[in-house]
Protein backbone atom coordinates (compact mmCIF):
# COMPACT_ATOMS: atom_id res chain seq x y z
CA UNK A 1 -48.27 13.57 3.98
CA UNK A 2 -48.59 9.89 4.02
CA UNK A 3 -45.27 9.69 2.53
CA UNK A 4 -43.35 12.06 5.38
CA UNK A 5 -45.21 9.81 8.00
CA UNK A 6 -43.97 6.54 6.54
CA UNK A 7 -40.51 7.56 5.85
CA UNK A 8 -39.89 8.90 9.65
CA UNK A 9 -41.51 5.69 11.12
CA UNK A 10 -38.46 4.15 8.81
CA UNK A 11 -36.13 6.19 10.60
CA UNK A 12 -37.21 5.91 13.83
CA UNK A 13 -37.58 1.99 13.19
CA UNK A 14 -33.74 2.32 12.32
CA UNK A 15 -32.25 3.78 15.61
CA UNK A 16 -33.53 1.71 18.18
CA UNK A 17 -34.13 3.85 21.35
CA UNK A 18 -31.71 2.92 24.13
CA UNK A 19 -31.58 3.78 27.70
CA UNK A 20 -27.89 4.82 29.16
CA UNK A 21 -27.51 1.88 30.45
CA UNK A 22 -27.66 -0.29 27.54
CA UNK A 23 -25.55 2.08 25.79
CA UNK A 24 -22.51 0.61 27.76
CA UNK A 25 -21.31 -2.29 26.78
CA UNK A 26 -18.23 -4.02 28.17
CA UNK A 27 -14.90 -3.93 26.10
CA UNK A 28 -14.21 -6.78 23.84
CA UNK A 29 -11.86 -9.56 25.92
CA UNK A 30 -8.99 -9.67 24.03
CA UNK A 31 -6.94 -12.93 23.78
CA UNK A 32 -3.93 -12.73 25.92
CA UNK A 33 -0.57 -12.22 24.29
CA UNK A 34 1.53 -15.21 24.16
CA UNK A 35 4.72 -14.59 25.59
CA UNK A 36 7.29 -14.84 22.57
CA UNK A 37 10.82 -16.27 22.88
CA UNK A 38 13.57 -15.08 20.70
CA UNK A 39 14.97 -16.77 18.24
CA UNK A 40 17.93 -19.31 18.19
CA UNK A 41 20.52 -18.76 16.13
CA UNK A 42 19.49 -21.35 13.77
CA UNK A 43 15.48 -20.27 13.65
CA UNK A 44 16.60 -16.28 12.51
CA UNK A 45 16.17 -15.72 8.85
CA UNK A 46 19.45 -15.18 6.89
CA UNK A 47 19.56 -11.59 5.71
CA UNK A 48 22.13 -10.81 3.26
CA UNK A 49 23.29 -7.06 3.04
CA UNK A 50 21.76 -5.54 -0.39
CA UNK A 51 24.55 -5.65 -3.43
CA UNK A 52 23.63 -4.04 -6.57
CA UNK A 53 25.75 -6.37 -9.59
CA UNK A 54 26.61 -3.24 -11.97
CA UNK A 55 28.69 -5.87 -13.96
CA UNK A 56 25.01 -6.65 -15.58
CA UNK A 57 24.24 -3.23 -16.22
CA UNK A 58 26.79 -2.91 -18.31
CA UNK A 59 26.10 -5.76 -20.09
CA UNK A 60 23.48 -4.77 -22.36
CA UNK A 61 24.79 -1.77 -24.56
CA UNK A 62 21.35 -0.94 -25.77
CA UNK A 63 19.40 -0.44 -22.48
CA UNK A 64 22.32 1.43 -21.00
CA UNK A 65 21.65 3.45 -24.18
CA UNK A 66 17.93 4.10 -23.49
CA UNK A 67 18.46 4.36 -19.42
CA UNK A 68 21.15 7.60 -20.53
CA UNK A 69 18.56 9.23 -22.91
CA UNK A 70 15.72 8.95 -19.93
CA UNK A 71 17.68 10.33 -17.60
CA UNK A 72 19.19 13.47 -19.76
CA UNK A 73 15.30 13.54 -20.84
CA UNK A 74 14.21 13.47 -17.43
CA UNK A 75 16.85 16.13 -16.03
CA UNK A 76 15.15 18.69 -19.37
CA UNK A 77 12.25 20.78 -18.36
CA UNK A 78 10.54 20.76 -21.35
CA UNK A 79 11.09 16.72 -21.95
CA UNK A 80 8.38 15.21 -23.61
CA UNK A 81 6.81 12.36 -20.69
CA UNK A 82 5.17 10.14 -23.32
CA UNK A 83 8.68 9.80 -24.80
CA UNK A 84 10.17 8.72 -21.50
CA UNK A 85 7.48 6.42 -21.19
CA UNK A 86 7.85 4.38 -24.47
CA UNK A 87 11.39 4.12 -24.21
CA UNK A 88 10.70 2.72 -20.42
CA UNK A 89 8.16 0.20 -22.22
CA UNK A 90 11.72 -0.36 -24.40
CA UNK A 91 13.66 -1.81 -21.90
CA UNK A 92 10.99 -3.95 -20.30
């Protein structure tokens, strides 16, 4: 019994009891926004439209190799995954 006593004086001792109107707190003050500018021509990152070199694909018969057996191994049902995997770990 000593045990049940002691262990709900721990909880009460937890949760503080608070009236309603300490409950309410004001909101947190947020900083105000600074107002931004745009940017000049010459402060706007250069963003170059996304080109995909196939010349270098082609470059390296033996990876094309292995990326044409994962994807006809890929496409099968019944492919075996820890063979796509090691010849993934091949091309790395």
């Amino acid at each position: 019994m000593d045990a049940l006593r002691r262990a709900q004086e721990m909880h009460k001792g937890a949760r503080p009891q608070q009236n309603p109107s300490q409950r309410r707190s004001p909101p947190p003050q947020t900083p105000p926004k600074e107002e931004t500018k745009p940017l000049t021509e010459q402060e706007q990152p250069v963003t170059s439209p996304a080109v995909f070199d196939t010349s270098k694909l082609f470059e390296d018969k033996e990876k094309l190799l292995i990326l044409l057996l994962i994807l006809i191994l890929t496409s099968e049902e019944n492919s075996d995954p820890t063979l796509i995997l090691a010849l993934l770990y091949l091309i790395i």
